[in-house]
PDB file of N, CA and C in Angstrom:
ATOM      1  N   UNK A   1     -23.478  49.669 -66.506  1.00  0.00           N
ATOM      2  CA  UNK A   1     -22.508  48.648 -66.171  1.00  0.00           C
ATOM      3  C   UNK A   1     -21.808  49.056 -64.875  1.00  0.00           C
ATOM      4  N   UNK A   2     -22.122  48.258 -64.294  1.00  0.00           N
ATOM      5  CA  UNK A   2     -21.242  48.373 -62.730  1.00  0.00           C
ATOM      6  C   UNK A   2     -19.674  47.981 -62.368  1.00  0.00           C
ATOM      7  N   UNK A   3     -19.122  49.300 -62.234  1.00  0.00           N
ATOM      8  CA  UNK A   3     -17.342  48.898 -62.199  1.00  0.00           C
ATOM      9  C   UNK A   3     -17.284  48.332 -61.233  1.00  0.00           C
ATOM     10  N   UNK A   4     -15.682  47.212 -61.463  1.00  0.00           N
ATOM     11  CA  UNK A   4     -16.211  46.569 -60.666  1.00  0.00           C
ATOM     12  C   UNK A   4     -14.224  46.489 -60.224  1.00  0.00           C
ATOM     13  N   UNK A   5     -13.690  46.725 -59.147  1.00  0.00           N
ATOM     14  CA  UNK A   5     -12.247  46.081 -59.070  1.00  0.00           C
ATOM     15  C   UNK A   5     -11.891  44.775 -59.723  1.00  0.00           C
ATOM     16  N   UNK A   6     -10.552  44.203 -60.489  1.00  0.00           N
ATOM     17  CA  UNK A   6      -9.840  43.275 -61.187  1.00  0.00           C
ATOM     18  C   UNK A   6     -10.077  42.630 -59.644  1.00  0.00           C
ATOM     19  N   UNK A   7     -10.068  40.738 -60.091  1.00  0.00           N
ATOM     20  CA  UNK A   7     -10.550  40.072 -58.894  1.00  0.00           C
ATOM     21  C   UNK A   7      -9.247  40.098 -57.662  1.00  0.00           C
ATOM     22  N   UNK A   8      -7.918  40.161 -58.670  1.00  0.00           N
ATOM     23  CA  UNK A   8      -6.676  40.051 -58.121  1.00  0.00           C
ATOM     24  C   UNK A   8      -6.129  40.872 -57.034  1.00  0.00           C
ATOM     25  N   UNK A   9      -7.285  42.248 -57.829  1.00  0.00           N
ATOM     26  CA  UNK A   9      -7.358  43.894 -56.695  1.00  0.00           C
ATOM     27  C   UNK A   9      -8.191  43.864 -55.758  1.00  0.00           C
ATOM     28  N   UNK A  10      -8.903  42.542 -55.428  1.00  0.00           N
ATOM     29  CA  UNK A  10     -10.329  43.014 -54.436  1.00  0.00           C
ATOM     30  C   UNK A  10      -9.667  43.011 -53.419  1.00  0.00           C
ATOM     31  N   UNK A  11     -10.320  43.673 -52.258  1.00  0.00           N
ATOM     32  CA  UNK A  11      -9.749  43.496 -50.694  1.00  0.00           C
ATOM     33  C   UNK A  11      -8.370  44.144 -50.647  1.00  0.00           C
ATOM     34  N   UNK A  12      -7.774  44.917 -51.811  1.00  0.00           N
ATOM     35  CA  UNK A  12      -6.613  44.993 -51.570  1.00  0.00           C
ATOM     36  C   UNK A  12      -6.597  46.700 -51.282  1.00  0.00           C
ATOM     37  N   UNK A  13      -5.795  47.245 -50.391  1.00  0.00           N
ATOM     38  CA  UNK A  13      -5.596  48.394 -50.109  1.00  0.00           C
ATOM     39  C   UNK A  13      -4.842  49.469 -51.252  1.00  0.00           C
ATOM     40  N   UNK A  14      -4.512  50.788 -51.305  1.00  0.00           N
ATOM     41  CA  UNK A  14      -3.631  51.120 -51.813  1.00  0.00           C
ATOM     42  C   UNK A  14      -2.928  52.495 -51.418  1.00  0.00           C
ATOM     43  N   UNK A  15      -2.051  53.085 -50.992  1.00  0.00           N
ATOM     44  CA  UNK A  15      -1.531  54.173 -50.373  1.00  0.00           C
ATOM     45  C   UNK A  15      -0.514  54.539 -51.154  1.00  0.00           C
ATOM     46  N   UNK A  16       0.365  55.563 -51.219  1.00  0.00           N
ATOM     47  CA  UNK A  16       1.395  56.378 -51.239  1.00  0.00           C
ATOM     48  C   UNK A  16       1.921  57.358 -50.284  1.00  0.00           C
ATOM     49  N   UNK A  17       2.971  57.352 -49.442  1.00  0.00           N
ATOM     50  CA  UNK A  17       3.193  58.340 -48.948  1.00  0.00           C
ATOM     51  C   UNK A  17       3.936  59.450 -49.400  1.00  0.00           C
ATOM     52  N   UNK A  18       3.735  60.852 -49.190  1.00  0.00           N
ATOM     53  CA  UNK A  18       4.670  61.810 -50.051  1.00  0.00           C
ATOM     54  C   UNK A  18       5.096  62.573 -48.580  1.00  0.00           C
ATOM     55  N   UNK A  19       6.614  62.625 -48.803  1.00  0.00           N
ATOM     56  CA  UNK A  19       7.110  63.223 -47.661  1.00  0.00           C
ATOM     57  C   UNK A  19       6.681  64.973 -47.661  1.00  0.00           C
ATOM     58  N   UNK A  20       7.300  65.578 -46.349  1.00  0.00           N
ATOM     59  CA  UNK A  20       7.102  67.229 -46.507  1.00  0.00           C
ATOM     60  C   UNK A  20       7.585  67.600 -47.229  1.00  0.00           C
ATOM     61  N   UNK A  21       8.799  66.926 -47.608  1.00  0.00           N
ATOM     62  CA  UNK A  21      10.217  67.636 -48.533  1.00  0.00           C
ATOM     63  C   UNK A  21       9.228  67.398 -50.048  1.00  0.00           C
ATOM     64  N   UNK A  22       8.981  66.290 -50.369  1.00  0.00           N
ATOM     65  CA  UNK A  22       8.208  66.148 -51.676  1.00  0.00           C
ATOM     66  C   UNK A  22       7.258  67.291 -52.199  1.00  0.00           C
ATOM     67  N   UNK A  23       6.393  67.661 -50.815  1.00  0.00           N
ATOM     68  CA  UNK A  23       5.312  68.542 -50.980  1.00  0.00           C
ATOM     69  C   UNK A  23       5.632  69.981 -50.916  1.00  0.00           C
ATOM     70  N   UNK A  24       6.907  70.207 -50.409  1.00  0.00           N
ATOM     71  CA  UNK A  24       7.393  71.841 -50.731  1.00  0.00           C
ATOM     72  C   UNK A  24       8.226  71.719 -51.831  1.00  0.00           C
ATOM     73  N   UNK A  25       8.965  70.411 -52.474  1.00  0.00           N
ATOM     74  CA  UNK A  25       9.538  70.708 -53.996  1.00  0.00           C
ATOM     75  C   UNK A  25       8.457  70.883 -54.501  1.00  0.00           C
ATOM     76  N   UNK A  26       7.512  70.439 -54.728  1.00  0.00           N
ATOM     77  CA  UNK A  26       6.058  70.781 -55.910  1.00  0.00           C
ATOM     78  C   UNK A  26       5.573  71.946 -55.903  1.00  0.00           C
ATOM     79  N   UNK A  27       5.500  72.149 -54.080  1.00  0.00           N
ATOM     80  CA  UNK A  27       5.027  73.618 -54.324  1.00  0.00           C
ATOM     81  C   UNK A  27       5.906  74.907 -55.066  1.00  0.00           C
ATOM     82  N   UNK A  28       7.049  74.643 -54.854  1.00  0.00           N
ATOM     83  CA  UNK A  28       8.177  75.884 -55.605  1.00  0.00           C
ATOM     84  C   UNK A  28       8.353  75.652 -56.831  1.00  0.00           C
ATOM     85  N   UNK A  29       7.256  74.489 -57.700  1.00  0.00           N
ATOM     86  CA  UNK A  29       7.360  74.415 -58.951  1.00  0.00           C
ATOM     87  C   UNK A  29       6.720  75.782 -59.887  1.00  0.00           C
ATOM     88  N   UNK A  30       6.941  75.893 -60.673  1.00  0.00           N
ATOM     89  CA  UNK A  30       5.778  77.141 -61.783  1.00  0.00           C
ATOM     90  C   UNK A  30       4.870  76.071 -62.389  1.00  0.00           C
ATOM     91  N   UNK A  31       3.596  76.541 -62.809  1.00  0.00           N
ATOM     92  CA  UNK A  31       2.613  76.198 -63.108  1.00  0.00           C
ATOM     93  C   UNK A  31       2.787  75.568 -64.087  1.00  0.00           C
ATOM     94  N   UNK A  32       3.416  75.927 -65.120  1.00  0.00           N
ATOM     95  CA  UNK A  32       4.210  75.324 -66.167  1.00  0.00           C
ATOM     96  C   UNK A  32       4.903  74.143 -66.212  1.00  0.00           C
ATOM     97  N   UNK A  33       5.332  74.237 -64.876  1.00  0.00           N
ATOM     98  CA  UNK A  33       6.155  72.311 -64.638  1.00  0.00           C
ATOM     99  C   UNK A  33       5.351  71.611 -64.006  1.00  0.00           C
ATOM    100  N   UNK A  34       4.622  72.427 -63.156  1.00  0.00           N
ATOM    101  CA  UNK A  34       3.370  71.008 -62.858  1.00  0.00           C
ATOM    102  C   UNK A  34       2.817  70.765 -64.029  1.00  0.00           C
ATOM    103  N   UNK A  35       2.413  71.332 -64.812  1.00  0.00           N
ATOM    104  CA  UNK A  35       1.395  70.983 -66.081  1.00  0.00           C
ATOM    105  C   UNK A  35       2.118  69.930 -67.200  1.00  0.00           C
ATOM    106  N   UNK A  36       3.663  70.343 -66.680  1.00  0.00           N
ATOM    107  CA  UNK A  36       4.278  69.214 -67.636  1.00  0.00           C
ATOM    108  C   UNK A  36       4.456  68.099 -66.926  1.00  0.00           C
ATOM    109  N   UNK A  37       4.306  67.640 -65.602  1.00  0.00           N
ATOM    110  CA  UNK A  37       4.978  66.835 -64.899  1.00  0.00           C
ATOM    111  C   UNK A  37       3.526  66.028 -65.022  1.00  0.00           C
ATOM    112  N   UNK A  38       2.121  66.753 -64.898  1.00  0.00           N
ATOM    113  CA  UNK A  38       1.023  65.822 -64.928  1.00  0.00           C
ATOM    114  C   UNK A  38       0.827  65.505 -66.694  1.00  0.00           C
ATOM    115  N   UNK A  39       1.576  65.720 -67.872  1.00  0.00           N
ATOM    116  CA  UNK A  39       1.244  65.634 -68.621  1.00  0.00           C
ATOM    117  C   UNK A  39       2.413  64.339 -69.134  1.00  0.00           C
ATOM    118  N   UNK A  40       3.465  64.314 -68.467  1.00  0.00           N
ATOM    119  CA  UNK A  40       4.189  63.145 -68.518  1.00  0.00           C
ATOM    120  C   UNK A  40       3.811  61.959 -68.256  1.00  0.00           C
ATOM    121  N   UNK A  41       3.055  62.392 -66.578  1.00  0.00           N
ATOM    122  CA  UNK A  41       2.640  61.217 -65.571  1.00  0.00           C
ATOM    123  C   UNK A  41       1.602  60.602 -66.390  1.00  0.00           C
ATOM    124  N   UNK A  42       0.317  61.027 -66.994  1.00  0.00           N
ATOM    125  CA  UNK A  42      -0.668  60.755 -67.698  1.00  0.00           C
ATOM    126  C   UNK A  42      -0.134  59.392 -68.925  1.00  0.00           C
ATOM    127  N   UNK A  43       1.142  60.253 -69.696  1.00  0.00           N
ATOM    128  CA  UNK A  43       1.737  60.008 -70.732  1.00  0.00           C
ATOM    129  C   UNK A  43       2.256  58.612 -70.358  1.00  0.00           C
ATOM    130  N   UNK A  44       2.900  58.288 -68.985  1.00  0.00           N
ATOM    131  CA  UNK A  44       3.470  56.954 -68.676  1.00  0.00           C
ATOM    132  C   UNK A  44       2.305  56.280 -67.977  1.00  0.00           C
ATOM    133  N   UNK A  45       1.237  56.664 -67.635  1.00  0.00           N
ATOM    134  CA  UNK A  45       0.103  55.545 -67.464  1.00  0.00           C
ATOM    135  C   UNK A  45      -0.481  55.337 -68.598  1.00  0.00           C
ATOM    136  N   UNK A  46      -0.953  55.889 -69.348  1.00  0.00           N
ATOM    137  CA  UNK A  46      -1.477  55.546 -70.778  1.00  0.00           C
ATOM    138  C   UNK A  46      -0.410  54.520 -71.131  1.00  0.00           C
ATOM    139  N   UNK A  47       0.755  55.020 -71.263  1.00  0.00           N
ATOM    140  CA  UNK A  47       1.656  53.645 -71.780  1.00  0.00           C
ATOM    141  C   UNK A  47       1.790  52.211 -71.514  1.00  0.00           C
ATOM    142  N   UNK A  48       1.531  52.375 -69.966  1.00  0.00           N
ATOM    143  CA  UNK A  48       2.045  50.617 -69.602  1.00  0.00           C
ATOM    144  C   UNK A  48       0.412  50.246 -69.315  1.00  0.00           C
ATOM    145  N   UNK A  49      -0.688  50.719 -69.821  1.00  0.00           N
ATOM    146  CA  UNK A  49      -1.648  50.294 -69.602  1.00  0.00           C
ATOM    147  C   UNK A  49      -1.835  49.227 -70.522  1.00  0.00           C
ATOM    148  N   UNK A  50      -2.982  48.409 -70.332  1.00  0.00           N
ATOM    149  CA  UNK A  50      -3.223  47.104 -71.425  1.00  0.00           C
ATOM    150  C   UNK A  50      -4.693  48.252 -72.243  1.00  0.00           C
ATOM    151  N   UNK A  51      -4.864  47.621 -73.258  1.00  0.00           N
ATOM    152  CA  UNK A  51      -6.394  48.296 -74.086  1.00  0.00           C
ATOM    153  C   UNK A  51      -7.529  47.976 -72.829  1.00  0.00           C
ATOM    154  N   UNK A  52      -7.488  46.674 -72.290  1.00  0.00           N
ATOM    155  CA  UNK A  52      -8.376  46.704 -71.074  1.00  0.00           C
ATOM    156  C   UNK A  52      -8.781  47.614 -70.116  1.00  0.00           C
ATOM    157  N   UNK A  53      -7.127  48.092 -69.599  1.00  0.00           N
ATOM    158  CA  UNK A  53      -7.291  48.940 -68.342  1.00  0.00           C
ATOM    159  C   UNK A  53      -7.546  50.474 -68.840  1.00  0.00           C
ATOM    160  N   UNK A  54      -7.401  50.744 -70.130  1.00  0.00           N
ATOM    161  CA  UNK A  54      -7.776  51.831 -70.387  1.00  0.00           C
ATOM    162  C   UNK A  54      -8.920  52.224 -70.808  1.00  0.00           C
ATOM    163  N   UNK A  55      -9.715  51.015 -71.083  1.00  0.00           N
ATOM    164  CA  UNK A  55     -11.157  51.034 -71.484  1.00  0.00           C
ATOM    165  C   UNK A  55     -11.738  51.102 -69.967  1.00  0.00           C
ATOM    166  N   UNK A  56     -11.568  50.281 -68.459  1.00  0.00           N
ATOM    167  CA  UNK A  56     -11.632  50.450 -67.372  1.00  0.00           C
ATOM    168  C   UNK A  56     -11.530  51.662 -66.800  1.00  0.00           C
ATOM    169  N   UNK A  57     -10.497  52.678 -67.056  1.00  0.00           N
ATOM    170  CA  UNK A  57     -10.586  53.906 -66.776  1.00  0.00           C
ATOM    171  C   UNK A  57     -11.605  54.610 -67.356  1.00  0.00           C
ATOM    172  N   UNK A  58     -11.843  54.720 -68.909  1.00  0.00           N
ATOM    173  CA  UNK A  58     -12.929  55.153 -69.556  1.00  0.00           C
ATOM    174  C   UNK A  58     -14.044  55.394 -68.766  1.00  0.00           C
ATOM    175  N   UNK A  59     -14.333  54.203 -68.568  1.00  0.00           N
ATOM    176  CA  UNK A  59     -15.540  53.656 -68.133  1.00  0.00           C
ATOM    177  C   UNK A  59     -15.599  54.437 -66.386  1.00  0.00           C
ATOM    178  N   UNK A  60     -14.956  54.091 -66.039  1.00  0.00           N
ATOM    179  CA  UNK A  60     -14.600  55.032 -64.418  1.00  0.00           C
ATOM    180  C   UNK A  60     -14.729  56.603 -64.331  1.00  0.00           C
ATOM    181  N   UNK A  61     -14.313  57.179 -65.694  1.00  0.00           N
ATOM    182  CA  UNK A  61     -14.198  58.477 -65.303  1.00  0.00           C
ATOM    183  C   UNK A  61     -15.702  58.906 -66.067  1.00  0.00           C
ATOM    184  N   UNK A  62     -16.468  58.098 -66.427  1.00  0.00           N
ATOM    185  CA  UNK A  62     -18.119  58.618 -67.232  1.00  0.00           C
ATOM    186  C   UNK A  62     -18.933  57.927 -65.829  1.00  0.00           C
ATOM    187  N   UNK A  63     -18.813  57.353 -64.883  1.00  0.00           N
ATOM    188  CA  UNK A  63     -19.513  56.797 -64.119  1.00  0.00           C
ATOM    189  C   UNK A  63     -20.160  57.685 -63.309  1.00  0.00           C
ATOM    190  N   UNK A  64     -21.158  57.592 -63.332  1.00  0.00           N
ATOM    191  CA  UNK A  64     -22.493  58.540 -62.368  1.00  0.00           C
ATOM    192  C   UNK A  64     -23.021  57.768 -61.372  1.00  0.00           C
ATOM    193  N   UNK A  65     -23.067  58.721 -60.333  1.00  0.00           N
ATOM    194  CA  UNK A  65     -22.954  58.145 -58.653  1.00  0.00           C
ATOM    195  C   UNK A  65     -25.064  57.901 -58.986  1.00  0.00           C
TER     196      UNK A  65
END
């Protein structure tokens, strides 16, 4: 099955910028708070996801090039 972008997402770009200041607080984190901070972040995308978009991810992260 070929993933495919939501039609609403086609053509559409997507970025984030993270300042320097952002990227030296993370770095002076312990390993321990990154691991909790990606285990939160995970925790609040799983949440506001629909059963759709998480079956969409599924499907995205088993996909072979």
């Amino acid at each position: 099955m070929k993933i495919q972008p939501k039609k609403e997402n086609e053509n559409v770009g997507f970025h984030y910028t993270v300042t320097d200041e952002q990227m030296e607080a993370y770095s002076k984190l312990s390993i321990e708070q990154k691991l909790q901070w990606l285990a939160s972040t995970a925790k609040f995308i799983y949440d506001i996801q629909t059963p759709e978009e998480r079956e969409r991810c599924k499907r995205a992260k088993n996909f072979k090039w």
